[in-house]
PDB file of N, CA and C in Angstrom:
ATOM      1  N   UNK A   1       3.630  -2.398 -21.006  1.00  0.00           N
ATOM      2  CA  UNK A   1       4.869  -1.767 -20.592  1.00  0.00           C
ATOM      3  C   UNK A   1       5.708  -2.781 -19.828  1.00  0.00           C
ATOM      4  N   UNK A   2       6.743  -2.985 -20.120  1.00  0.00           N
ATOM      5  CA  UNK A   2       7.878  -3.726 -19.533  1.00  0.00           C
ATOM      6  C   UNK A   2       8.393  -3.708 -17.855  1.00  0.00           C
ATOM      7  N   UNK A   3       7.841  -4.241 -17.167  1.00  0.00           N
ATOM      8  CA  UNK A   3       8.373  -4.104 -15.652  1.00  0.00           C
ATOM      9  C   UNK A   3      10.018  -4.526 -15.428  1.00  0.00           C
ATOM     10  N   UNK A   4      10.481  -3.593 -14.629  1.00  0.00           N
ATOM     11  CA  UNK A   4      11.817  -4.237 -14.403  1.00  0.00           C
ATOM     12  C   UNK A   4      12.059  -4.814 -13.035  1.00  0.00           C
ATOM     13  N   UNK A   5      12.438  -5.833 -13.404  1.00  0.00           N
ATOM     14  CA  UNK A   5      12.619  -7.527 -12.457  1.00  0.00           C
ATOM     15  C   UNK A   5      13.767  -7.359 -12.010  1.00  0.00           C
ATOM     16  N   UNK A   6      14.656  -7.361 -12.631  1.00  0.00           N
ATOM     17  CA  UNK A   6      16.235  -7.284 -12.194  1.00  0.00           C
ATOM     18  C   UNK A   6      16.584  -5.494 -11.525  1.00  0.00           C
ATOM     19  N   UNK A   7      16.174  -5.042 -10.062  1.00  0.00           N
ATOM     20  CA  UNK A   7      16.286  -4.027  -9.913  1.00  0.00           C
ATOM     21  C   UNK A   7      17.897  -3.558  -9.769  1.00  0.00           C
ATOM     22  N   UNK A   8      18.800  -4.155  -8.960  1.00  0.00           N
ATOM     23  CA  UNK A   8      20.265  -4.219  -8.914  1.00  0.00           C
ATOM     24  C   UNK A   8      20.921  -3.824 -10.464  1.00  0.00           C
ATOM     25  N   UNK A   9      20.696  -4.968 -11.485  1.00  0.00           N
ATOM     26  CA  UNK A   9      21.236  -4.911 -12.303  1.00  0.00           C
ATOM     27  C   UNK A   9      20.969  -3.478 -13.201  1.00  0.00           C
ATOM     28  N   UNK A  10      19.247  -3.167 -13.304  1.00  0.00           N
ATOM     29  CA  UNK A  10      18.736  -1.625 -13.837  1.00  0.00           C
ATOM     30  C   UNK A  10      19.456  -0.385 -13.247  1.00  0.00           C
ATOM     31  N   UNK A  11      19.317  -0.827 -11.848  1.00  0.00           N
ATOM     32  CA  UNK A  11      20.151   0.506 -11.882  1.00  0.00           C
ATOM     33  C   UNK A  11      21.573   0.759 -11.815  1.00  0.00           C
ATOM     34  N   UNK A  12      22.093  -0.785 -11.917  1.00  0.00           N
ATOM     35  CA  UNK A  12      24.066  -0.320 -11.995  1.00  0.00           C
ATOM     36  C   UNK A  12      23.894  -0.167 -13.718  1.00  0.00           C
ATOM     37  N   UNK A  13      23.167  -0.706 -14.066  1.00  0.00           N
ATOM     38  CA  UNK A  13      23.644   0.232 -15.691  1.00  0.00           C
ATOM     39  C   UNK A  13      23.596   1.787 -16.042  1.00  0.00           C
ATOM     40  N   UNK A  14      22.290   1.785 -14.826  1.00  0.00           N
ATOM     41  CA  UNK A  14      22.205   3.451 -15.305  1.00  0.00           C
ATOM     42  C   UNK A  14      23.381   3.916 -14.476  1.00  0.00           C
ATOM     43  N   UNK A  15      23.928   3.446 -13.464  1.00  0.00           N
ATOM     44  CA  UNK A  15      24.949   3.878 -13.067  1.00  0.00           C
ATOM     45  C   UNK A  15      26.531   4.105 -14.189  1.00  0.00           C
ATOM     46  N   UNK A  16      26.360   3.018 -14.378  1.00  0.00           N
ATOM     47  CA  UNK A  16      27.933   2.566 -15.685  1.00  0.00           C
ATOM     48  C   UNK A  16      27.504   3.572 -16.462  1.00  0.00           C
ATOM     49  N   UNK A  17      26.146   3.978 -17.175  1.00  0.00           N
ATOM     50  CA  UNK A  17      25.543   4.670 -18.532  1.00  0.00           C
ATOM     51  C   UNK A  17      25.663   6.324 -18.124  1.00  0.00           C
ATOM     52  N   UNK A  18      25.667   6.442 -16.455  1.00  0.00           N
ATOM     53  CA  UNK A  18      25.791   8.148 -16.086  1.00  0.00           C
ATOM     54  C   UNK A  18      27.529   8.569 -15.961  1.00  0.00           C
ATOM     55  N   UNK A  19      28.225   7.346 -15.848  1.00  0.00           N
ATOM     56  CA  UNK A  19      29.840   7.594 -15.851  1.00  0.00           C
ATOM     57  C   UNK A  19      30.475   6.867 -14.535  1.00  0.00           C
ATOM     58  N   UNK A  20      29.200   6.758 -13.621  1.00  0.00           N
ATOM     59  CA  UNK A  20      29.973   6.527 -12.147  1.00  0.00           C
ATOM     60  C   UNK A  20      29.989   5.133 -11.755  1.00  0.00           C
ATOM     61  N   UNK A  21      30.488   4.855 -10.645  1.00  0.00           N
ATOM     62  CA  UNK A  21      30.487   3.193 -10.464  1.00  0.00           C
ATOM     63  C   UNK A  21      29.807   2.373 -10.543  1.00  0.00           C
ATOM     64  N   UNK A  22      29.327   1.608 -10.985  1.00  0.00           N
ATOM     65  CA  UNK A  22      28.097   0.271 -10.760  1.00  0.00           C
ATOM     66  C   UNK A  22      28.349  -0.358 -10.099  1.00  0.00           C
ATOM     67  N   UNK A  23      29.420  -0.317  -9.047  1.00  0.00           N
ATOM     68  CA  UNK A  23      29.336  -1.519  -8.251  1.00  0.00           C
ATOM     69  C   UNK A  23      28.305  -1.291  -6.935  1.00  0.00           C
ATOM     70  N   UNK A  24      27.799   0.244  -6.905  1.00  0.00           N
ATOM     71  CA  UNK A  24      27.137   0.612  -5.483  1.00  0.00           C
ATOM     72  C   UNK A  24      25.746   0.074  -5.877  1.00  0.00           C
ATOM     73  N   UNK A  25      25.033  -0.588  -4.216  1.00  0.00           N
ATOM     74  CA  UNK A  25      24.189  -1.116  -4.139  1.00  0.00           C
ATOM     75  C   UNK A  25      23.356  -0.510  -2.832  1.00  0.00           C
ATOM     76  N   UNK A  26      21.963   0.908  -3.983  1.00  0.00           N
ATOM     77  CA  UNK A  26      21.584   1.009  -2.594  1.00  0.00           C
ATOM     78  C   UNK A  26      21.059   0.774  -1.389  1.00  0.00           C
ATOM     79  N   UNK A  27      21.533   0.926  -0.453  1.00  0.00           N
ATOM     80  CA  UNK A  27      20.275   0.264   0.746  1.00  0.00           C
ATOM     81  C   UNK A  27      19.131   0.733   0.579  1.00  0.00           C
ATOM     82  N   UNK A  28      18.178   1.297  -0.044  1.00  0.00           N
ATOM     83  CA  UNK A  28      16.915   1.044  -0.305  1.00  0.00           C
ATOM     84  C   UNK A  28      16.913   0.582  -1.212  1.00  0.00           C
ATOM     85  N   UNK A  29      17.298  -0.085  -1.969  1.00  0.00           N
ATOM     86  CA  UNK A  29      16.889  -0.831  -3.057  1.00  0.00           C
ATOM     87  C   UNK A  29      15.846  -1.874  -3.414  1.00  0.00           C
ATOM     88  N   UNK A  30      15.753  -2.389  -1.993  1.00  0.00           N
ATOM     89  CA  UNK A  30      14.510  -3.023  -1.970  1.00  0.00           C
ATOM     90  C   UNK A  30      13.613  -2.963  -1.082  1.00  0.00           C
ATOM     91  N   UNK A  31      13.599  -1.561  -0.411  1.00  0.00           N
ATOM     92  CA  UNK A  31      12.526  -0.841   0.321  1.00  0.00           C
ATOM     93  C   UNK A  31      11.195  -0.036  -0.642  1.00  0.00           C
ATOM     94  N   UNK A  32      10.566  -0.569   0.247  1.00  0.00           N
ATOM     95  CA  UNK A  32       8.887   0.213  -0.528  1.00  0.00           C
ATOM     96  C   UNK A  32       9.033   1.969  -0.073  1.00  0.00           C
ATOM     97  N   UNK A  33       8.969   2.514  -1.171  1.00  0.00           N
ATOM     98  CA  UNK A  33       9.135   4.128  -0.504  1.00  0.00           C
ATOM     99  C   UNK A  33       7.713   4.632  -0.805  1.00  0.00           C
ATOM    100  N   UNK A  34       7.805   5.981  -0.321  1.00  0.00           N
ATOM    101  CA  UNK A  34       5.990   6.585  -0.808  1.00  0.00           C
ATOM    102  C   UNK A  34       5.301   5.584  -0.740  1.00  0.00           C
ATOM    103  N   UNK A  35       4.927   5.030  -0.024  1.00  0.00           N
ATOM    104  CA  UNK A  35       3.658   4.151  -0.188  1.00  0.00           C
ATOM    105  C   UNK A  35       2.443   4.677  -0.066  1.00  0.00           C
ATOM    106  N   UNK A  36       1.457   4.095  -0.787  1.00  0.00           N
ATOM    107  CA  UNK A  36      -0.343   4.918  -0.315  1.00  0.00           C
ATOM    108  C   UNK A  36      -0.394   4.191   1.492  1.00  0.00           C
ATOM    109  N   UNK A  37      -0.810   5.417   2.286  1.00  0.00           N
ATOM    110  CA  UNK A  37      -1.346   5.132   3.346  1.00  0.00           C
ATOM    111  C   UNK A  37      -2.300   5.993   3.603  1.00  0.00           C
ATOM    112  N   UNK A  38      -3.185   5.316   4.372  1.00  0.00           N
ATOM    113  CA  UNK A  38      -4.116   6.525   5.119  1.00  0.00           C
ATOM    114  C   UNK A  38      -4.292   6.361   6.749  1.00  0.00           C
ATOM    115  N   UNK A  39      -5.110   7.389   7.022  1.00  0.00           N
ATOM    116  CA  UNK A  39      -4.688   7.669   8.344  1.00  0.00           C
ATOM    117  C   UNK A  39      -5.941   6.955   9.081  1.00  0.00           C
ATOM    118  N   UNK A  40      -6.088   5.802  10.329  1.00  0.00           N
ATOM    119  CA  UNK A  40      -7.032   5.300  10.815  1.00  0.00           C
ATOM    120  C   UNK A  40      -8.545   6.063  11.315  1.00  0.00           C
ATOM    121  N   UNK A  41      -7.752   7.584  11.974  1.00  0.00           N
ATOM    122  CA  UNK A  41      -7.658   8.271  12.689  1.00  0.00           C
ATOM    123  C   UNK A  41      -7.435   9.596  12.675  1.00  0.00           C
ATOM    124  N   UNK A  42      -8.623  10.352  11.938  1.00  0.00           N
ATOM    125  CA  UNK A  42      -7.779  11.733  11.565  1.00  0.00           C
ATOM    126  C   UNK A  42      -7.517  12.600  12.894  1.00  0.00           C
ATOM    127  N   UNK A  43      -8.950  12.085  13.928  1.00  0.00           N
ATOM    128  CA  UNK A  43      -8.465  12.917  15.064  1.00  0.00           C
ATOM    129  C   UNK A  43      -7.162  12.524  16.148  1.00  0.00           C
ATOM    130  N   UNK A  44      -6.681  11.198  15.943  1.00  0.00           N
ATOM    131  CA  UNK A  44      -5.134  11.234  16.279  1.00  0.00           C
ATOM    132  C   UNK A  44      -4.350  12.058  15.865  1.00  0.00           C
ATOM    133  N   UNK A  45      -4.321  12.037  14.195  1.00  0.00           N
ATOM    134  CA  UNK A  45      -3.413  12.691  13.362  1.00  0.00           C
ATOM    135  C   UNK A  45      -3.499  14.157  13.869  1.00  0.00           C
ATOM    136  N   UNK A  46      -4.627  14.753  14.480  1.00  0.00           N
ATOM    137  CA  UNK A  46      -4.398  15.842  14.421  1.00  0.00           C
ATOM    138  C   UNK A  46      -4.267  16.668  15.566  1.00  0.00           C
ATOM    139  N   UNK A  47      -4.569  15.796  16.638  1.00  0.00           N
ATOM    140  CA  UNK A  47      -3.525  16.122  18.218  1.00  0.00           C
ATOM    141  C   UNK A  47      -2.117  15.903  17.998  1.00  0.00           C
ATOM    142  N   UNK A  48      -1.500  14.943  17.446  1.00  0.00           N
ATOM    143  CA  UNK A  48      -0.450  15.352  17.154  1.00  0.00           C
ATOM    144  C   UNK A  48       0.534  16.539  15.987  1.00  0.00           C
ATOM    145  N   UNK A  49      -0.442  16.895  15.247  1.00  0.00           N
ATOM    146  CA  UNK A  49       0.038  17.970  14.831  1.00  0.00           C
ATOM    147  C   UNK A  49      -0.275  19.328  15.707  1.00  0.00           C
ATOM    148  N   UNK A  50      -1.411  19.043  16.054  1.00  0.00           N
ATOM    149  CA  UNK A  50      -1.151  19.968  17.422  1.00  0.00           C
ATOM    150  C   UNK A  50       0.093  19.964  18.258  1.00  0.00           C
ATOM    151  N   UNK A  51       0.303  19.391  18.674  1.00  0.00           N
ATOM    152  CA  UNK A  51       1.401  18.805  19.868  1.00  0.00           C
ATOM    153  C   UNK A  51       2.834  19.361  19.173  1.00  0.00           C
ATOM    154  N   UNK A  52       2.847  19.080  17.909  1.00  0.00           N
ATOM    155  CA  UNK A  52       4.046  20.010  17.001  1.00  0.00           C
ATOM    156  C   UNK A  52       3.993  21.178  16.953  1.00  0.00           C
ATOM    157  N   UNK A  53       3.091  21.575  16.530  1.00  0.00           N
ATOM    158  CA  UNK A  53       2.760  23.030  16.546  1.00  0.00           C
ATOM    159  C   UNK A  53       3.111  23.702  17.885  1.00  0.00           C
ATOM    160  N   UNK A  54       2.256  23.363  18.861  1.00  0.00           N
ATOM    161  CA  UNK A  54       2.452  23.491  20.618  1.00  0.00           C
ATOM    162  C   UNK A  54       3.525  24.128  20.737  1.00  0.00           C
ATOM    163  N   UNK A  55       4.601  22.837  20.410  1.00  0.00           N
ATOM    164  CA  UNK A  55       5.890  23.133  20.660  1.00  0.00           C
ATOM    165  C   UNK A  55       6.781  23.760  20.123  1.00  0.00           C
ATOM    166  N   UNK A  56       6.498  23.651  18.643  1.00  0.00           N
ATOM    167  CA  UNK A  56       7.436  24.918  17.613  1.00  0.00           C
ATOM    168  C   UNK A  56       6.850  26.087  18.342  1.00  0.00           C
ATOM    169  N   UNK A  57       5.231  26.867  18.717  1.00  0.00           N
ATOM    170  CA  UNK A  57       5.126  28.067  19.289  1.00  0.00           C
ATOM    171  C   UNK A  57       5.779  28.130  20.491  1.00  0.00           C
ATOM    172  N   UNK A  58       6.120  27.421  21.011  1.00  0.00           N
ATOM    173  CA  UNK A  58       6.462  27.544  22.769  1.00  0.00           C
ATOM    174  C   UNK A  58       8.375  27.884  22.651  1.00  0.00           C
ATOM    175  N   UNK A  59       8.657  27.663  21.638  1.00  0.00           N
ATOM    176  CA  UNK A  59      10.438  28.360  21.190  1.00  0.00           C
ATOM    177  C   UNK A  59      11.021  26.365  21.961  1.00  0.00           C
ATOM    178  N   UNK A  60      10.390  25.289  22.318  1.00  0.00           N
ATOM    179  CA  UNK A  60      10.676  23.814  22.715  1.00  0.00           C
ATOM    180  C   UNK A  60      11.121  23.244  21.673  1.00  0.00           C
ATOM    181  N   UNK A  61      12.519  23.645  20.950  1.00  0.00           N
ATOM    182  CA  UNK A  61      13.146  22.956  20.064  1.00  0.00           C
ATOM    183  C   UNK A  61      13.513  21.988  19.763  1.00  0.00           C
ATOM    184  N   UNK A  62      13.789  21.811  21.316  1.00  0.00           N
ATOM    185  CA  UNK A  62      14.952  20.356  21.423  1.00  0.00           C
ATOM    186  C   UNK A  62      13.891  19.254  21.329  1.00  0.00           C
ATOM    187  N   UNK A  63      12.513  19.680  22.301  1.00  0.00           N
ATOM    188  CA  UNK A  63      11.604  19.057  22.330  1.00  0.00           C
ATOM    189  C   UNK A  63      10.613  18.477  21.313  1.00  0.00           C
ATOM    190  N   UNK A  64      11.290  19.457  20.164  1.00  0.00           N
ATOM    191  CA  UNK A  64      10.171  19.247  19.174  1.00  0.00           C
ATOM    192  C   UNK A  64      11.241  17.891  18.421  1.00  0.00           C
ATOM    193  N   UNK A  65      12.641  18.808  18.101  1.00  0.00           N
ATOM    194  CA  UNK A  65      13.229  17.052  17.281  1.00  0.00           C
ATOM    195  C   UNK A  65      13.350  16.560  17.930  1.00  0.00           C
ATOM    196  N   UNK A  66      13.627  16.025  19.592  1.00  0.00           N
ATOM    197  CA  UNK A  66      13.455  14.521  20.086  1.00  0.00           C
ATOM    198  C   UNK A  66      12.145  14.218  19.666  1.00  0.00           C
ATOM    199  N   UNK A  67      10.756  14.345  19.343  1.00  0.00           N
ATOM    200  CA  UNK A  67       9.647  13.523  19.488  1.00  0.00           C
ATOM    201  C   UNK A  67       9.221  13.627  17.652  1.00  0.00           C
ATOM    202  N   UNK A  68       9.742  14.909  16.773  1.00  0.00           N
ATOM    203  CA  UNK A  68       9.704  14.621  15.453  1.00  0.00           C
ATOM    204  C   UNK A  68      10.154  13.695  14.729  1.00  0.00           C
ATOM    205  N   UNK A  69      11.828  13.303  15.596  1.00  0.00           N
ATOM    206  CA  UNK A  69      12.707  12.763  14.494  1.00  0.00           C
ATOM    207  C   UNK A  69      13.026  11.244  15.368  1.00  0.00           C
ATOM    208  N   UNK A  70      12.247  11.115  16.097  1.00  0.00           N
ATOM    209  CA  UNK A  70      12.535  10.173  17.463  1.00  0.00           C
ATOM    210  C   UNK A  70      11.509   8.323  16.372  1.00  0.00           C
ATOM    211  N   UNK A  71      12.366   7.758  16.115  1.00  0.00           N
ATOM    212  CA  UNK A  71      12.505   6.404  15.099  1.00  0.00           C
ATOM    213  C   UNK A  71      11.402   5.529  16.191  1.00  0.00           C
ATOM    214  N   UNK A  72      11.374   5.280  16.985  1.00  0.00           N
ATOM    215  CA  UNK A  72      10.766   4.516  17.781  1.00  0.00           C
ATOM    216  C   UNK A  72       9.515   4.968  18.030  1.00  0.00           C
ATOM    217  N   UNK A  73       9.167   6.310  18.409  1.00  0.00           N
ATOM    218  CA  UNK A  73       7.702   7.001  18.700  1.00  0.00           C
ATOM    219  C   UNK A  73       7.297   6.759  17.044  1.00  0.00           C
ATOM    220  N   UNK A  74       7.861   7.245  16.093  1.00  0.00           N
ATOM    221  CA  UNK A  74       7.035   7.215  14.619  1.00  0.00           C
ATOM    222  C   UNK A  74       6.726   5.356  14.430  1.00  0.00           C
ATOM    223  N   UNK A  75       7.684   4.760  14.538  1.00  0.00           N
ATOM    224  CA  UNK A  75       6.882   3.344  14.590  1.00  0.00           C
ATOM    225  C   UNK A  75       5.824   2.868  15.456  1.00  0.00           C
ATOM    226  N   UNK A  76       5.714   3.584  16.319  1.00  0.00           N
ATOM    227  CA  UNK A  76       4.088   3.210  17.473  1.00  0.00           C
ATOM    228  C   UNK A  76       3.577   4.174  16.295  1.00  0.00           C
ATOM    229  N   UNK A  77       3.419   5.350  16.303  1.00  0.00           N
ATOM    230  CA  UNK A  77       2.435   6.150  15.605  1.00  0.00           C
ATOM    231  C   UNK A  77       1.940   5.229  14.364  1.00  0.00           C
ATOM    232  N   UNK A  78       2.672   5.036  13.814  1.00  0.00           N
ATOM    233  CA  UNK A  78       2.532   4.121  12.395  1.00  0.00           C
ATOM    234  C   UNK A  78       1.597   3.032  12.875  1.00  0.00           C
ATOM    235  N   UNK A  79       1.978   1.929  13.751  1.00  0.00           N
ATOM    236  CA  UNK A  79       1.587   1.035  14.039  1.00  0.00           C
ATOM    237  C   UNK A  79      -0.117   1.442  14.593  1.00  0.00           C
ATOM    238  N   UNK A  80      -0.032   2.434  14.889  1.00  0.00           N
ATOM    239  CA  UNK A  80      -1.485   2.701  15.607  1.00  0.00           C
ATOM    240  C   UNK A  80      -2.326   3.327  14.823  1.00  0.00           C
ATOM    241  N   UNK A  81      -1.593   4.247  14.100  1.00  0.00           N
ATOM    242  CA  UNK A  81      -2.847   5.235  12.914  1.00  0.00           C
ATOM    243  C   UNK A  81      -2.540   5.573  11.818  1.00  0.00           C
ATOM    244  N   UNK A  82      -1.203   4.249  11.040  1.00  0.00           N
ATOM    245  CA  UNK A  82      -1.567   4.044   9.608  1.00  0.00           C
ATOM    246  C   UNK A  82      -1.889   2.693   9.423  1.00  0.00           C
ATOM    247  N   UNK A  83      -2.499   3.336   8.201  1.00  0.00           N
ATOM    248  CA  UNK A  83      -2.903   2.182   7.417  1.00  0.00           C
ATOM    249  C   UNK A  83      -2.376   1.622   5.666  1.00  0.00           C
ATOM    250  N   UNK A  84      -1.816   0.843   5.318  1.00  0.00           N
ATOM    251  CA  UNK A  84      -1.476   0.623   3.947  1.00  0.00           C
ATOM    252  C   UNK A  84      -2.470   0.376   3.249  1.00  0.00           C
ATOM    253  N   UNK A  85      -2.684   0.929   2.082  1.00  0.00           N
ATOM    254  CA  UNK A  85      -3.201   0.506   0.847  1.00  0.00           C
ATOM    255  C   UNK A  85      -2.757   1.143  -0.295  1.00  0.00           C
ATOM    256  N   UNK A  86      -3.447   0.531  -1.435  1.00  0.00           N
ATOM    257  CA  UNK A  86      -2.887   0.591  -2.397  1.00  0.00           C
ATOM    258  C   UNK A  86      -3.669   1.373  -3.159  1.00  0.00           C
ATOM    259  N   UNK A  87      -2.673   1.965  -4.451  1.00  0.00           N
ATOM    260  CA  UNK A  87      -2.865   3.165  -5.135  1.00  0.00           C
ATOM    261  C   UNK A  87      -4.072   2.590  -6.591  1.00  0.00           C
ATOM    262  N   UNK A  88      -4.503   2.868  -6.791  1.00  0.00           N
ATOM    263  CA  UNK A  88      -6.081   2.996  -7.459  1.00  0.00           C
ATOM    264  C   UNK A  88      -5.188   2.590  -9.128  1.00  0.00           C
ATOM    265  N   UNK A  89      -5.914   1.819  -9.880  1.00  0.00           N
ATOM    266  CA  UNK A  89      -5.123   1.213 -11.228  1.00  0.00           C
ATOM    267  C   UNK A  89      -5.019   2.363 -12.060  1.00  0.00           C
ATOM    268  N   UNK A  90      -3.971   3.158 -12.612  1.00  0.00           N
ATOM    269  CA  UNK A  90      -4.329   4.044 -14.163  1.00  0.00           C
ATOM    270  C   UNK A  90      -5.669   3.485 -15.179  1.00  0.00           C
ATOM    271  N   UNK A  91      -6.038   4.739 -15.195  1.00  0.00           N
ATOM    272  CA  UNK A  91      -7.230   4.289 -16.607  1.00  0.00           C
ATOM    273  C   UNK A  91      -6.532   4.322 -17.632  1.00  0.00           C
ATOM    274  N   UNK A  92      -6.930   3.056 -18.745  1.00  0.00           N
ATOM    275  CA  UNK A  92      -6.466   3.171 -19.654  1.00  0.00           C
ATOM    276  C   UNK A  92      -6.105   4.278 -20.770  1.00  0.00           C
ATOM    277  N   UNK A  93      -7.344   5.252 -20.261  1.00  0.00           N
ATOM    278  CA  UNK A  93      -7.645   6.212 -21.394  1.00  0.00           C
ATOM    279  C   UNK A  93      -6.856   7.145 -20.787  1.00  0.00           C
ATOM    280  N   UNK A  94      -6.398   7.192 -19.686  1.00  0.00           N
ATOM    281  CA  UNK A  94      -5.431   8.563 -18.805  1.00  0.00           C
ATOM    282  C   UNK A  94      -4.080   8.271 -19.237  1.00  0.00           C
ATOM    283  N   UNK A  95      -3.730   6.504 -19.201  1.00  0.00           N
ATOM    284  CA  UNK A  95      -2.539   6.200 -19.406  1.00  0.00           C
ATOM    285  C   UNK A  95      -2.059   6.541 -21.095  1.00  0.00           C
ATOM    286  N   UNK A  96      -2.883   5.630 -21.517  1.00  0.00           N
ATOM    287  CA  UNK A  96      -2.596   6.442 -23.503  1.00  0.00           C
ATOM    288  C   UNK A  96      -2.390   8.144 -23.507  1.00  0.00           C
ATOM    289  N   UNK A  97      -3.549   8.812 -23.226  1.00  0.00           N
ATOM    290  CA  UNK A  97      -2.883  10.530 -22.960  1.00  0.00           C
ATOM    291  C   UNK A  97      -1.902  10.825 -22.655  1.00  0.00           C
ATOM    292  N   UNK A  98      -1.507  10.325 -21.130  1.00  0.00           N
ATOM    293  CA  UNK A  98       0.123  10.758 -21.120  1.00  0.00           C
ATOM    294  C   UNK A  98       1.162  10.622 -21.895  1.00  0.00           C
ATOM    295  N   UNK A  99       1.302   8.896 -22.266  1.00  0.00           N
ATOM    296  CA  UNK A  99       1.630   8.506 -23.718  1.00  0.00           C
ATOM    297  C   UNK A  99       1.884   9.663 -24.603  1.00  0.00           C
ATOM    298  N   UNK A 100       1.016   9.311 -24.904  1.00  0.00           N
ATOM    299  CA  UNK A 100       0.575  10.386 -26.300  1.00  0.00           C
ATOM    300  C   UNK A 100       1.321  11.975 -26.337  1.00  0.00           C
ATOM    301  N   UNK A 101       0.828  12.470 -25.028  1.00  0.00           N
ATOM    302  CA  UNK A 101       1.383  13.831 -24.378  1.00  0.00           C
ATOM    303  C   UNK A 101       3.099  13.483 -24.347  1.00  0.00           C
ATOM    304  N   UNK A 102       3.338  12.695 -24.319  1.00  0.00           N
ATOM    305  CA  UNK A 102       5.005  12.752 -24.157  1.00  0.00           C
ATOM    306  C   UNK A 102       6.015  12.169 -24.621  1.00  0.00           C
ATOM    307  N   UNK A 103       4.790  11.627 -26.346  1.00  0.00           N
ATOM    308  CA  UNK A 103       5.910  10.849 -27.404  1.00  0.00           C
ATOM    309  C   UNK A 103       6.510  11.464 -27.689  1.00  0.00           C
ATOM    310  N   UNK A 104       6.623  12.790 -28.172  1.00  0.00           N
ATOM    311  CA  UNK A 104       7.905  13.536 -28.348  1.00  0.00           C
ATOM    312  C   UNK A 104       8.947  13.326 -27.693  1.00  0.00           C
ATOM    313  N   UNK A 105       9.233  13.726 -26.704  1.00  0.00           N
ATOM    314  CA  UNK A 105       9.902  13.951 -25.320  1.00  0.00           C
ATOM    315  C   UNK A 105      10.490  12.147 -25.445  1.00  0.00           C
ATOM    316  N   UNK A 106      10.012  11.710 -25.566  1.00  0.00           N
ATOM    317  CA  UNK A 106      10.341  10.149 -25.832  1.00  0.00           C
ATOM    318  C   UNK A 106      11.342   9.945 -26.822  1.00  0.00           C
ATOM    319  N   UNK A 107      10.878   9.908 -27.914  1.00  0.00           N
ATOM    320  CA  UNK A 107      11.854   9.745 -29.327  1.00  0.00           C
ATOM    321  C   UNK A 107      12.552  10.800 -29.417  1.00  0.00           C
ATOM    322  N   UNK A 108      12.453  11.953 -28.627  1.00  0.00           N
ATOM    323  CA  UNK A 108      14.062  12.554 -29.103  1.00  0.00           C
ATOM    324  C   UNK A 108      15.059  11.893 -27.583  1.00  0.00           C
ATOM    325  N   UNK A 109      14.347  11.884 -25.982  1.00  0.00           N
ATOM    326  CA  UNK A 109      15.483  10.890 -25.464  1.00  0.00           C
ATOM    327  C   UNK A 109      16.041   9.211 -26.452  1.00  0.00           C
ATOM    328  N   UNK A 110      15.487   9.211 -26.987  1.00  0.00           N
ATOM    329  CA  UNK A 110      15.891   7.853 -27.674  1.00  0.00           C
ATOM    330  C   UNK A 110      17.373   8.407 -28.716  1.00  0.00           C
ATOM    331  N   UNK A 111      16.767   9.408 -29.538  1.00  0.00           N
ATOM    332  CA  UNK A 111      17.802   9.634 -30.048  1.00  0.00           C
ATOM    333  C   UNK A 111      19.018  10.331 -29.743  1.00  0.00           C
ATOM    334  N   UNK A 112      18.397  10.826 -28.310  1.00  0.00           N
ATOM    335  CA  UNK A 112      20.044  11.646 -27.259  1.00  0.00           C
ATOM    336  C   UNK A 112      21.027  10.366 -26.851  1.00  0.00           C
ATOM    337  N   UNK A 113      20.183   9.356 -26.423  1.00  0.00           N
ATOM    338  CA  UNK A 113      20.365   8.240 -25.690  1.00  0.00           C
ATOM    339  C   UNK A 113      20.904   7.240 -26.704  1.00  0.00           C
ATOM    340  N   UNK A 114      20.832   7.230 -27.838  1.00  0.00           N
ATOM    341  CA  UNK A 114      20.911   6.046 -28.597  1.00  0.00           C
ATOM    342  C   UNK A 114      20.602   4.544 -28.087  1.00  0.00           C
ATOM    343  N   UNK A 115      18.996   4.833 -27.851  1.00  0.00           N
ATOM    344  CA  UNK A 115      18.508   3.662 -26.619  1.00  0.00           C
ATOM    345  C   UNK A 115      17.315   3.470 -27.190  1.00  0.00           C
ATOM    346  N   UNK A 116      16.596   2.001 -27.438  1.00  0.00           N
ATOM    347  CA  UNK A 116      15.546   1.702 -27.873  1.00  0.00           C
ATOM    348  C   UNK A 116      14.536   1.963 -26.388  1.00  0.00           C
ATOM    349  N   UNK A 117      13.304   2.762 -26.524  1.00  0.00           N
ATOM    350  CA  UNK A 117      12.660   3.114 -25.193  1.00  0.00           C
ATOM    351  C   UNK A 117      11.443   3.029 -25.855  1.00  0.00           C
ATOM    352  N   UNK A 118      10.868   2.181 -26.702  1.00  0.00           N
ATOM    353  CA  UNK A 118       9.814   1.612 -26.901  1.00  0.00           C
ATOM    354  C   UNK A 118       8.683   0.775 -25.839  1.00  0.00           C
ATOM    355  N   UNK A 119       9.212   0.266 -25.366  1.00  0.00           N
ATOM    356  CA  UNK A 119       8.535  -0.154 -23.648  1.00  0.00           C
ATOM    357  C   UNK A 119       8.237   1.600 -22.813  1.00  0.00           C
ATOM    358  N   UNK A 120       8.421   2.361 -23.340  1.00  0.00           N
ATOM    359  CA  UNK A 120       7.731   3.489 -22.811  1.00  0.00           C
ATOM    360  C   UNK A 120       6.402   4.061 -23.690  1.00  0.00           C
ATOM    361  N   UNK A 121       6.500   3.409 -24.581  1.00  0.00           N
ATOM    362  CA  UNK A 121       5.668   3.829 -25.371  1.00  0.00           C
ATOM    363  C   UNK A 121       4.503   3.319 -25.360  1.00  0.00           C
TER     364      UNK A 121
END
């Protein structure tokens, strides 16, 4: 399957190809999103969902989005009780199934699209 290298350029086409501008460039564009993480620490993880909870029962609103939505506390949290890794390889035999399961769905976008999508295949 074909990786795409040129991320800017992939998606201002699909931009030009949906009708709207290609000149926008998003700021995540070259941010890692969803990443696999796990937690160091489940019993951290789970005083602080306590501590949410706490406070959604206690009617502490304000209290709850300053420390939910608060950019600086989630980067200590992060820094202390995640961990990155990475997501486990497709099996070959899972990856052909899906394939398989969704050549249809494939060759008729090809022919909505008038787009060679063989690298999906």
């Amino acid at each position: 399957m074909d990786q795409v290298t040129d991320f800017l350029k992939e998606i201002q086409d699909t931009y030009r190809f949906l009708g709207v501008s290609g000149d926008f460039s998003p700021p995540s564009l070259n941010k890692r999103v969803n990443e696999a993480v796990i937690c160091k620490s489940v019993a951290i993880k789970n005083i602080g969902l306590m501590f949410f909870k706490t406070l959604n029962n206690l009617h502490l609103y304000k209290a709850y989005r300053f420390f939910r939505y608060n950019n600086v506390l989630h980067k200590i949290y992060k820094s202390i009780n995640i961990q990155s890794k990475t997501y486990p390889k497709l099996e070959d035999s899972i990856a052909k199934r899906i394939r398989n399961e969704l050549m249809v769905d494939i060759e008729n976008l090809e022919k909505l699209l008038n787009k060679d999508l063989s690298s999906w295949k």
